[in-house]
N, C-alpha and C. Protein backbone atom coordinates (compact mmCIF):
# COMPACT_ATOMS: atom_id res chain seq x y z
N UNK A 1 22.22 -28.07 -2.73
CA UNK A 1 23.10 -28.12 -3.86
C UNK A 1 24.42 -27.47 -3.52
N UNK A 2 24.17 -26.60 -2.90
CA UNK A 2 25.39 -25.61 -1.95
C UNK A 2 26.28 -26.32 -1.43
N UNK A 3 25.77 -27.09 -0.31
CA UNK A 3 26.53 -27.95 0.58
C UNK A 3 27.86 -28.93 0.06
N UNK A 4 28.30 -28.48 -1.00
CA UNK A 4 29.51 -29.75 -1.61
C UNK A 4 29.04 -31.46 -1.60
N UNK A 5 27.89 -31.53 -1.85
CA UNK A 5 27.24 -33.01 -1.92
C UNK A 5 26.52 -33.39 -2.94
N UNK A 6 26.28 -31.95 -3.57
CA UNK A 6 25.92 -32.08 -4.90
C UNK A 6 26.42 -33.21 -5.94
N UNK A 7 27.69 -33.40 -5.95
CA UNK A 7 28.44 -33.98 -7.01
C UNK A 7 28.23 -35.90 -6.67
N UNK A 8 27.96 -35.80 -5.07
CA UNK A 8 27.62 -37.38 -4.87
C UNK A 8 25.97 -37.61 -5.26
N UNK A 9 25.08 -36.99 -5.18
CA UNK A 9 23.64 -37.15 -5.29
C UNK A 9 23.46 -37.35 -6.61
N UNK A 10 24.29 -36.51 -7.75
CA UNK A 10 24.05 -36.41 -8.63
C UNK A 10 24.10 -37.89 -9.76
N UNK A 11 25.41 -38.26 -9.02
CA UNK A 11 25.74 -39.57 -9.87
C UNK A 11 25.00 -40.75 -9.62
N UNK A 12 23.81 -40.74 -8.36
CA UNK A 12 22.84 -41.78 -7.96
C UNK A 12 21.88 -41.38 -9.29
N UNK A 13 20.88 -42.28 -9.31
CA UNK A 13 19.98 -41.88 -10.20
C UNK A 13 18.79 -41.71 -9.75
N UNK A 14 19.27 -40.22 -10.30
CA UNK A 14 18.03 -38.88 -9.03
C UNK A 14 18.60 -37.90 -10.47
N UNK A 15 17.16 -37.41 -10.68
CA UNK A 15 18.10 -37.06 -12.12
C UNK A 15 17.84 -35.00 -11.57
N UNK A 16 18.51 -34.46 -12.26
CA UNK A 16 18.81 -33.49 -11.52
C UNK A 16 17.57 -32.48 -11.63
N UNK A 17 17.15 -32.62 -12.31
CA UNK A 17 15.33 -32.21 -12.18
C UNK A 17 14.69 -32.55 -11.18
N UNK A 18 14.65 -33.55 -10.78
CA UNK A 18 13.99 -33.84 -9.31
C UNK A 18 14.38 -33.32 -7.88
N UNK A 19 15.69 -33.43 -8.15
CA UNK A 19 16.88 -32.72 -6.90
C UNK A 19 16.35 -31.44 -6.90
N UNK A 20 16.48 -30.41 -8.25
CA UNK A 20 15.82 -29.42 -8.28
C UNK A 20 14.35 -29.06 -7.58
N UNK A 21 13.50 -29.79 -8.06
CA UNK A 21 12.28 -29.62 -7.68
C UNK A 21 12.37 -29.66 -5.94
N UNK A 22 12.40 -31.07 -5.31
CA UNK A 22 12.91 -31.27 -4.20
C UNK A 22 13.23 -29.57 -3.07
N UNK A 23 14.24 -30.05 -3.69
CA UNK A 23 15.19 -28.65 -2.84
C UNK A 23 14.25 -26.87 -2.82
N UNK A 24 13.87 -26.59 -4.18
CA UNK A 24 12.75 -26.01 -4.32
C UNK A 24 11.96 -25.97 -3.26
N UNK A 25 10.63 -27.28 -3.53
CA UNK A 25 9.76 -27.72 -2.78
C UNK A 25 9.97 -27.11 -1.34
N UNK A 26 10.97 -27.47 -1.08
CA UNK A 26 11.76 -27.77 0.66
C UNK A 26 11.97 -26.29 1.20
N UNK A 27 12.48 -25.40 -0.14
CA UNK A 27 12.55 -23.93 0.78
C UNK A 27 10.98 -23.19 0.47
N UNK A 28 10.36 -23.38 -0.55
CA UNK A 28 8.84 -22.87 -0.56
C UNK A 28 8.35 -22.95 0.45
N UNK A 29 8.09 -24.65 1.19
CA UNK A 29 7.33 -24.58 2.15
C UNK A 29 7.92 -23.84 3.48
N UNK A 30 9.33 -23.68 3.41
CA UNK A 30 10.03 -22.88 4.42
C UNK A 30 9.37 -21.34 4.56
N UNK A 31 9.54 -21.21 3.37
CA UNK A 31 9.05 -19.42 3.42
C UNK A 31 7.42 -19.56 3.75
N UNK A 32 6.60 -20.48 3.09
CA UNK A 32 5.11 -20.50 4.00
C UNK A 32 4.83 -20.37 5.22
N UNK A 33 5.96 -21.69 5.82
CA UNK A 33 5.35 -21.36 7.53
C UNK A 33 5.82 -20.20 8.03
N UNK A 34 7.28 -19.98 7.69
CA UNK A 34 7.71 -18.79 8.63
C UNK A 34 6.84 -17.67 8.00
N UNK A 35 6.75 -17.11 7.42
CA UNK A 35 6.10 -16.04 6.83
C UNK A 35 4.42 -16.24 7.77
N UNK A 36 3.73 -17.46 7.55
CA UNK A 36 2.32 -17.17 7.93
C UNK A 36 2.62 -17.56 9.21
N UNK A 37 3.55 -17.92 9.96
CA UNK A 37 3.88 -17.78 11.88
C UNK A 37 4.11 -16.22 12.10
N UNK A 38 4.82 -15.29 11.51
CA UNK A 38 4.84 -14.08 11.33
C UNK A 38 4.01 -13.21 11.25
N UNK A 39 3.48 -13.62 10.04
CA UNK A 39 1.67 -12.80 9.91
C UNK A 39 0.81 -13.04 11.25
N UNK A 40 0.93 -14.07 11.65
CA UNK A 40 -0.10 -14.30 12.55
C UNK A 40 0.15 -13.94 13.97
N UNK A 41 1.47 -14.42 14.25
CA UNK A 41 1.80 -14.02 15.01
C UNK A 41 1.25 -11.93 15.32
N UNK A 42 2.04 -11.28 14.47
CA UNK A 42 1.66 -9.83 14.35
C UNK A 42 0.38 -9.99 14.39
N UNK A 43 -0.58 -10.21 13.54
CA UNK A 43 -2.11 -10.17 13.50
C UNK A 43 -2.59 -10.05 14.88
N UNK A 44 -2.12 -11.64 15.92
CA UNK A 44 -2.30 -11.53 17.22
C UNK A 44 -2.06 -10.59 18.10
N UNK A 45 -1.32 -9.98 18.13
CA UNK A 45 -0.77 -9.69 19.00
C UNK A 45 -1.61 -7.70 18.61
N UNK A 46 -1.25 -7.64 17.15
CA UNK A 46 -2.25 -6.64 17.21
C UNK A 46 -3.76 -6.67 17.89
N UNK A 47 -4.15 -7.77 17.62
CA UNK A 47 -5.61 -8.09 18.19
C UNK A 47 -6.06 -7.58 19.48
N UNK A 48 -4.69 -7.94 19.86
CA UNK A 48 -4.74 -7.60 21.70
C UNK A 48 -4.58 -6.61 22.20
N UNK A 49 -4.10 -5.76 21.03
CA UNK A 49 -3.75 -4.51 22.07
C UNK A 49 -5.19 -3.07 20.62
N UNK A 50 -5.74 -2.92 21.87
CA UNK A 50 -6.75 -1.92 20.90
C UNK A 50 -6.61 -0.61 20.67
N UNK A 51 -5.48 -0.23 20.91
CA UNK A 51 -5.00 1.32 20.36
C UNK A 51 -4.13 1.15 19.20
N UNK A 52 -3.43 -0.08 19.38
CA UNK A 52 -3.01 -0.61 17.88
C UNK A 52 -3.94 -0.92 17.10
N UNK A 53 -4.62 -1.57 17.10
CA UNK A 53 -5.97 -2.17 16.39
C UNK A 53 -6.34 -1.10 15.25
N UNK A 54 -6.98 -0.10 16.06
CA UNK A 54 -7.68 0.85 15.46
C UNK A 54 -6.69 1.91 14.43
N UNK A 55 -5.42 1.41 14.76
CA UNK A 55 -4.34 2.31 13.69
C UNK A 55 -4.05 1.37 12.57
N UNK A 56 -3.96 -0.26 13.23
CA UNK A 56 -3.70 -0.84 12.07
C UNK A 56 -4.54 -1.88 11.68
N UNK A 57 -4.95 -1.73 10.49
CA UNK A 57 -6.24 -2.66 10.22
C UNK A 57 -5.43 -4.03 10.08
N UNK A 58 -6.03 -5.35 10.24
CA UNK A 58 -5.73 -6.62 9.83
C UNK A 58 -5.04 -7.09 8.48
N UNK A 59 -6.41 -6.72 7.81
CA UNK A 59 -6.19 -6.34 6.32
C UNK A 59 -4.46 -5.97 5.85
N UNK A 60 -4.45 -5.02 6.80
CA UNK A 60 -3.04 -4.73 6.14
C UNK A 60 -1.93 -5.53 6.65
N UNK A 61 -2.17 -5.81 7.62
CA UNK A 61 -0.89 -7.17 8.40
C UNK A 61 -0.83 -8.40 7.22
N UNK A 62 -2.21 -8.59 7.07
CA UNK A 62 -1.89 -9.96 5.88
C UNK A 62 -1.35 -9.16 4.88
N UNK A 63 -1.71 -8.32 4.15
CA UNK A 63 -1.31 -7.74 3.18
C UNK A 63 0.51 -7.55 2.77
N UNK A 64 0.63 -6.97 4.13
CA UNK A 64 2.15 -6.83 4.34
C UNK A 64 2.81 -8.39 4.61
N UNK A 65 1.95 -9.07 4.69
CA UNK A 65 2.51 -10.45 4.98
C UNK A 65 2.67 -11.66 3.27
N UNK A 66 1.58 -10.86 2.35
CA UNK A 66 1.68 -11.46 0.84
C UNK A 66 2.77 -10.51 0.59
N UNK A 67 3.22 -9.25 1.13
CA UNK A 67 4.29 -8.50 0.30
C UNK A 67 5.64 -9.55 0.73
N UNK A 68 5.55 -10.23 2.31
CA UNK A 68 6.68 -10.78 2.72
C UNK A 68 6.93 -12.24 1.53
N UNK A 69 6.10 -12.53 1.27
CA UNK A 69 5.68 -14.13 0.65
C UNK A 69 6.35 -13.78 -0.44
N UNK A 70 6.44 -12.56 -1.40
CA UNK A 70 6.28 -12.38 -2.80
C UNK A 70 7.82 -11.60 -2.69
N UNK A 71 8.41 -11.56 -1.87
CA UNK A 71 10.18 -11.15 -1.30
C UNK A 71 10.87 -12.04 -1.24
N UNK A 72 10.32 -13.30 -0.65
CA UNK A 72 11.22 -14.42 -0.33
C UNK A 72 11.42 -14.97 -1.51
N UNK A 73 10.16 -15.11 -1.89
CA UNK A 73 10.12 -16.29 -3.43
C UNK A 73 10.90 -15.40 -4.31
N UNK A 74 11.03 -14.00 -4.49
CA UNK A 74 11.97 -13.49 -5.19
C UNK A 74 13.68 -13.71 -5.05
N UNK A 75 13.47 -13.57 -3.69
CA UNK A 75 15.16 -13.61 -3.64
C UNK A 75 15.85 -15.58 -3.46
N UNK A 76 14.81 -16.33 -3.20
CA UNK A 76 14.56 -17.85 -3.20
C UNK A 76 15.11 -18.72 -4.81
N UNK A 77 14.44 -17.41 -5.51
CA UNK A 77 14.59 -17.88 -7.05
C UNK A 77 16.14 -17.66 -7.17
N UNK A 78 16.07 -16.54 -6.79
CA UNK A 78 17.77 -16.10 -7.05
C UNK A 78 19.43 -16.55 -6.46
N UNK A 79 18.37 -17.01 -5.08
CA UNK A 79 19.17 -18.11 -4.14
C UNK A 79 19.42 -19.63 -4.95
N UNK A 80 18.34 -20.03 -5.43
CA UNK A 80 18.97 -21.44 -6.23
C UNK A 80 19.60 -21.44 -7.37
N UNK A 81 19.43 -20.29 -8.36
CA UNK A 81 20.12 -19.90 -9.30
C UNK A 81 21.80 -20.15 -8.96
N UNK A 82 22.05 -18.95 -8.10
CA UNK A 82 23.14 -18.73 -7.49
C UNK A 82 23.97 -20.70 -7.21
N UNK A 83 23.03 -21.27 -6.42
CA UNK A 83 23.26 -22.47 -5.45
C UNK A 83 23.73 -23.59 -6.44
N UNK A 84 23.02 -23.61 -7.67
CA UNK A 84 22.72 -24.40 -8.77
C UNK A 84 24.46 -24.25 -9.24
N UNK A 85 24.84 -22.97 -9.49
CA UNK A 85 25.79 -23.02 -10.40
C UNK A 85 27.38 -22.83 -9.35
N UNK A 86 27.09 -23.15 -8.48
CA UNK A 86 28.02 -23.07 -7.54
C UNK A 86 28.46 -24.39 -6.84
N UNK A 87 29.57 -24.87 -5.88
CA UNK A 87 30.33 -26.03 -5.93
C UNK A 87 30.27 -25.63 -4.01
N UNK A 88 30.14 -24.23 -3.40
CA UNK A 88 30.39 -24.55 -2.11
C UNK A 88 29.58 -23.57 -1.17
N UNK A 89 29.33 -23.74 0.02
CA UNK A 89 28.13 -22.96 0.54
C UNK A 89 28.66 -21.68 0.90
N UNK A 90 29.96 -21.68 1.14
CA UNK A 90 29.79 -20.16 1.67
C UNK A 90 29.81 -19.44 0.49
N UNK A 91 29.87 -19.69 -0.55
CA UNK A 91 30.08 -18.69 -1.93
C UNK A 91 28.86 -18.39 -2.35
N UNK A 92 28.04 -19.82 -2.04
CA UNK A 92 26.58 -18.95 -2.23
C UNK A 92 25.95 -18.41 -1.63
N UNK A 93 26.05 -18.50 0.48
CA UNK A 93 25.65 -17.27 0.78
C UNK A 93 26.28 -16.11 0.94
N UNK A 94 27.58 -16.13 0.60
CA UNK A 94 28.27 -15.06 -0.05
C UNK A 94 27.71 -14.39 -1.06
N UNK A 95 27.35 -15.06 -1.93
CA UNK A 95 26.76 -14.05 -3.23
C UNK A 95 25.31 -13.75 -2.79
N UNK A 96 24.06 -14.51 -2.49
CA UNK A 96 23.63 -14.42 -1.82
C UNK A 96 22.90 -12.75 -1.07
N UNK A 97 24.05 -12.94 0.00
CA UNK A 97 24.25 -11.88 1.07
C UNK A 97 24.34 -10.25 0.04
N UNK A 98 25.24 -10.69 -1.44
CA UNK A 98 25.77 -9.31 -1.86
C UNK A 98 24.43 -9.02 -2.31
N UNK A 99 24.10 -10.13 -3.39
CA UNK A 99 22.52 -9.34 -3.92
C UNK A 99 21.93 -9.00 -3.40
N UNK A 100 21.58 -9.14 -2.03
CA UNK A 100 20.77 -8.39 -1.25
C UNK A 100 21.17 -6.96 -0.70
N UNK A 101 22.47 -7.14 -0.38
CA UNK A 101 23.31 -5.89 0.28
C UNK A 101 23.08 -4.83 -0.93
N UNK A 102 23.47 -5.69 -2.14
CA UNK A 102 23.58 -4.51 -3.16
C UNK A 102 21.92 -4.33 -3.64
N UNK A 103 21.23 -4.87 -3.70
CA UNK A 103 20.14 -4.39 -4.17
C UNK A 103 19.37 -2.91 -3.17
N UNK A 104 19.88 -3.48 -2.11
CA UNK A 104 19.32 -2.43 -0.88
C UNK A 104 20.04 -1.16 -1.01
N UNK A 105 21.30 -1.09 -1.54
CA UNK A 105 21.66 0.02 -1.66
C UNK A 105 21.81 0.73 -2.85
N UNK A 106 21.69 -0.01 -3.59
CA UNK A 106 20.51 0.84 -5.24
C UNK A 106 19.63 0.85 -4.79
N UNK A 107 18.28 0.49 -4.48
CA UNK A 107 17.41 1.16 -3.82
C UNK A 107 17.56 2.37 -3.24
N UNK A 108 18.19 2.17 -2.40
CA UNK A 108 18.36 3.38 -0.91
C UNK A 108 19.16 4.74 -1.72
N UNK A 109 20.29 4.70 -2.72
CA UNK A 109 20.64 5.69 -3.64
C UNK A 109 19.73 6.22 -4.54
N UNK A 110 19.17 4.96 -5.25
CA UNK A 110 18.18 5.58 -6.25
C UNK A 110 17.30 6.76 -5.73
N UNK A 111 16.66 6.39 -4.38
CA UNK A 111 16.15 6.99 -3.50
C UNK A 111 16.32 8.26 -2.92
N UNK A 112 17.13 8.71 -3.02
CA UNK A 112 18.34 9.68 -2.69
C UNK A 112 18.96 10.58 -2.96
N UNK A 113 19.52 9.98 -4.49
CA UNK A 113 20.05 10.60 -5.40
C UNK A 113 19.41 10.64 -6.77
N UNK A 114 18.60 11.55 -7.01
CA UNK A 114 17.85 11.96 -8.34
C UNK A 114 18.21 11.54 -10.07
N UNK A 115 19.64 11.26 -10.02
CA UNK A 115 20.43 10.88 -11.33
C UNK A 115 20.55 9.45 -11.14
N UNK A 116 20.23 8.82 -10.05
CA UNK A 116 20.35 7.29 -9.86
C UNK A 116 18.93 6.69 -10.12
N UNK A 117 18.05 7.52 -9.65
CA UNK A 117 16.50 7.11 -9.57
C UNK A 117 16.15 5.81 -10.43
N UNK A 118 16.37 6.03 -11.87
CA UNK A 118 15.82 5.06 -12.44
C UNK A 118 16.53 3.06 -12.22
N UNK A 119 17.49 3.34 -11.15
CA UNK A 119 18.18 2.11 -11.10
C UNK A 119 17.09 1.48 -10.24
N UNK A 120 15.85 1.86 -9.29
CA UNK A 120 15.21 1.43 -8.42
C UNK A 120 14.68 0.38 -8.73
N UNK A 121 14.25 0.35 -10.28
CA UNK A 121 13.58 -0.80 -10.46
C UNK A 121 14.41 -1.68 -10.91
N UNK A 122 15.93 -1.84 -10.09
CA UNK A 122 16.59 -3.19 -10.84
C UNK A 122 16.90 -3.77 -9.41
N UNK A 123 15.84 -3.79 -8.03
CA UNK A 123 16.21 -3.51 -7.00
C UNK A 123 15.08 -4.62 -6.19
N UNK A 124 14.86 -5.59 -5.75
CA UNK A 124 13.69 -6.85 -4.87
C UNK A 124 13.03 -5.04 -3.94
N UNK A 125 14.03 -4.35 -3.22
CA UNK A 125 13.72 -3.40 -2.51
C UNK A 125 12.36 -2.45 -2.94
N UNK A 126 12.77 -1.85 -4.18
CA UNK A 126 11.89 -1.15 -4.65
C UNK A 126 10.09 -1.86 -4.69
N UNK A 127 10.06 -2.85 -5.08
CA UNK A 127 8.72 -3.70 -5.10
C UNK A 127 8.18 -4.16 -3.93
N UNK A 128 9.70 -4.63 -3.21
CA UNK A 128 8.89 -4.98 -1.80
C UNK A 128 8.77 -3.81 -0.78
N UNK A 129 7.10 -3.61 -0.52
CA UNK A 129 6.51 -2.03 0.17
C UNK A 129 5.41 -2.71 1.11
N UNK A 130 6.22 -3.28 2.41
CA UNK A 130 5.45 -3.60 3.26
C UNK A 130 4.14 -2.73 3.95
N UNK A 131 4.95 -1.58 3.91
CA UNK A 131 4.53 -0.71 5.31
C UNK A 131 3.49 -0.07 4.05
N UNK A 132 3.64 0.35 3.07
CA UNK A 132 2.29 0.40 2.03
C UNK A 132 1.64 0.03 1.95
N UNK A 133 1.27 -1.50 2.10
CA UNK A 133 0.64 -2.48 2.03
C UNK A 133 -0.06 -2.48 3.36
N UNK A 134 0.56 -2.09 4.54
CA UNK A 134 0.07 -1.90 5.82
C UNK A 134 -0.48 -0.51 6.18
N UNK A 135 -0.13 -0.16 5.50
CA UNK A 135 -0.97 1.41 5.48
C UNK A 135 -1.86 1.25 4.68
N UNK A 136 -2.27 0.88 3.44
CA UNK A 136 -3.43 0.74 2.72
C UNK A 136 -4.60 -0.52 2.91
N UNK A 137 -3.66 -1.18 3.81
CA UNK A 137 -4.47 -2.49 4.09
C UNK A 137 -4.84 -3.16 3.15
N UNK A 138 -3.95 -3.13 2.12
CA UNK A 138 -4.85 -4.25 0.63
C UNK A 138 -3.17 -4.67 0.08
N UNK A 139 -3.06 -5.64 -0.91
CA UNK A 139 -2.48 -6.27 -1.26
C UNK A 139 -1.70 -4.93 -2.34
N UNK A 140 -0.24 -4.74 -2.14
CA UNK A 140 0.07 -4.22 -3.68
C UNK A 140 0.29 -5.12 -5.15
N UNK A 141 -0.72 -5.64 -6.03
CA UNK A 141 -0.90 -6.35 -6.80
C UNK A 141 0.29 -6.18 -7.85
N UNK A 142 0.85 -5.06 -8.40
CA UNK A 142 1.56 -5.02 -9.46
C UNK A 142 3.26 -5.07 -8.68
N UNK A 143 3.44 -5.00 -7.50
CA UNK A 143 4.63 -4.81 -7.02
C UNK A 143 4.76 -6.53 -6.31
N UNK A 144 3.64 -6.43 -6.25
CA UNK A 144 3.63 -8.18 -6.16
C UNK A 144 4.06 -9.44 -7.15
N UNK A 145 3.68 -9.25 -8.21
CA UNK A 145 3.57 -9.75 -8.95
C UNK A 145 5.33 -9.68 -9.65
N UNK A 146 5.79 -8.43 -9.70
CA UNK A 146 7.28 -8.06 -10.12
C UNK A 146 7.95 -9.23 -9.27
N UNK A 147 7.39 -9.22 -8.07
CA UNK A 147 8.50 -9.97 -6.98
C UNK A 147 8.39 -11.40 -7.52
N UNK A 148 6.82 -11.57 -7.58
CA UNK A 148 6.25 -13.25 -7.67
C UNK A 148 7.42 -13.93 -9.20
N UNK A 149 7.16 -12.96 -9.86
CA UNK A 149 7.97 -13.18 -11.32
C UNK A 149 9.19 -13.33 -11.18
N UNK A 150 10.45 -12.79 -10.62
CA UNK A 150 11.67 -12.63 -10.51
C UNK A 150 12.19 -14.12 -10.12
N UNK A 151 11.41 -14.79 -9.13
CA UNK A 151 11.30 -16.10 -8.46
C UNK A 151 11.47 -17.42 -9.38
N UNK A 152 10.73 -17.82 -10.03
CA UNK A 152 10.71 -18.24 -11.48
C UNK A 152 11.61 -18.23 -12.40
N UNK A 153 12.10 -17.43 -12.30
CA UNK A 153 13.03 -16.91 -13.65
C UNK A 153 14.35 -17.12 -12.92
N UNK A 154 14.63 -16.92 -11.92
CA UNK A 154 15.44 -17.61 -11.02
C UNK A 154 15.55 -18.79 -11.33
N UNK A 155 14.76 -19.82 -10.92
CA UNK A 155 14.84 -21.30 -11.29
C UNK A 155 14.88 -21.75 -12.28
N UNK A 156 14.44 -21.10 -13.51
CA UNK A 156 14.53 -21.34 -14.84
C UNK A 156 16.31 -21.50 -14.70
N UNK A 157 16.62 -20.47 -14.66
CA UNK A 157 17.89 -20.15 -15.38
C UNK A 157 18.90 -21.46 -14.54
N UNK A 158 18.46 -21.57 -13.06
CA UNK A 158 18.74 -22.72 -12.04
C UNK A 158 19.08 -24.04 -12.53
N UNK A 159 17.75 -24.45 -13.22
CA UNK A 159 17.59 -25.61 -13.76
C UNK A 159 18.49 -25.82 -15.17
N UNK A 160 18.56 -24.61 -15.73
CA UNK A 160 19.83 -24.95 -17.22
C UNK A 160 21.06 -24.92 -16.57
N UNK A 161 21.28 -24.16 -15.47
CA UNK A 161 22.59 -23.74 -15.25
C UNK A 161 22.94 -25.47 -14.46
N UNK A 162 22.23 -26.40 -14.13
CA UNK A 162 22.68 -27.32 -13.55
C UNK A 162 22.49 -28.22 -14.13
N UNK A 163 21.60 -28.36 -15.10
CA UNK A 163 21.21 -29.58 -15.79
C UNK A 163 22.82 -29.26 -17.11
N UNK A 164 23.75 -28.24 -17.08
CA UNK A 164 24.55 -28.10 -18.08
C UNK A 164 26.20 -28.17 -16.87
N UNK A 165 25.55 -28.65 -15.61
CA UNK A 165 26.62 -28.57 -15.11
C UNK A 165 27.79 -29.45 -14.91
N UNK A 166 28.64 -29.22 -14.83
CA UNK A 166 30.43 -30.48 -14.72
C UNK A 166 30.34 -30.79 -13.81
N UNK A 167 30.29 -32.06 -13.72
CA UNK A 167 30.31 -32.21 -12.16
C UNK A 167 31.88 -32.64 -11.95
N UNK A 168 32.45 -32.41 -12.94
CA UNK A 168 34.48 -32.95 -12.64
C UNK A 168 34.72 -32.03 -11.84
N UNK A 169 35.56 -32.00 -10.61
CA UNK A 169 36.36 -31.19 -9.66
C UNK A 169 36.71 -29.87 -10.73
């Protein structure tokens, strides 16, 4: 939608719900493989070496690997949002780039600075806790779920913001 081609696809009849879905579809399965080539990859490679092994359970590699799944689809949601209501690509990984930059560093202040603290939870950072997840070896279910949600609500807002969009220059 980014790419400035938006405005030709649109006027075929492809109605912009489908484009949506589509494009969707197309980065979901993106974040599947890379994410479970990742997991596995690590998994392996832990496998092989047995002084790692015994520090880091499996368990927690996948674990840290549903925390990776439940990051992407967060910031994925927020990526088409962004993409949806925008006309050219570098502006959306421009904006993009900031929500992330800036979320990391509310995090990292909140963190830090005691009078900021409560901004943490307006932050993908704060929820996503890999190395928790890899230290406990189990899934963090409620920090998961924050992420899984954010994703969604992303596309919601995606889908009005484009289905209400001008497509005039």
């Amino acid at each position: 939608m980014e790419s400035g081609t938006v405005e030709l696809v649109m006027v075929r009849p492809v109605s912009r719900t489908r484009l949506l879905v589509e494009r969707t579809g197309a980065l979901v399965v993106a974040v599947l493989v890379l994410n479970t080539a990742a997991t596995l990859t690590v998994a392996v490679e832990v496998s092989l070496s047995p002084d790692i092994h015994r520090t880091v359970p499996l368990s927690g590699i996948f674990a840290a690997g549903f925390m990776g799944v439940g990051f992407a689809f967060c910031l994925l949601g927020l990526a088409v949002a962004v993409s949806a209501a925008s006309r050219r690509r570098a502006q959306v990984i421009g904006t993009v780039i900031a929500i992330g930059a800036v979320g990391f560093a509310v995090n990292f202040i909140a963190l830090a600075w005691e009078p900021a603290a409560p901004l943490r939870y307006l932050s993908p950072f704060h929820y996503y806790v890999p190395g928790d997840a890899l230290a406990e070896g189990r899934v963090l279910w409620p920090q998961l779920a924050v992420l899984m949600g954010v994703g969604p609500v992303g596309l919601l807002i995606a889908h009005a913001v484009l289905h209400r969009r001008d497509l005039a220059p």
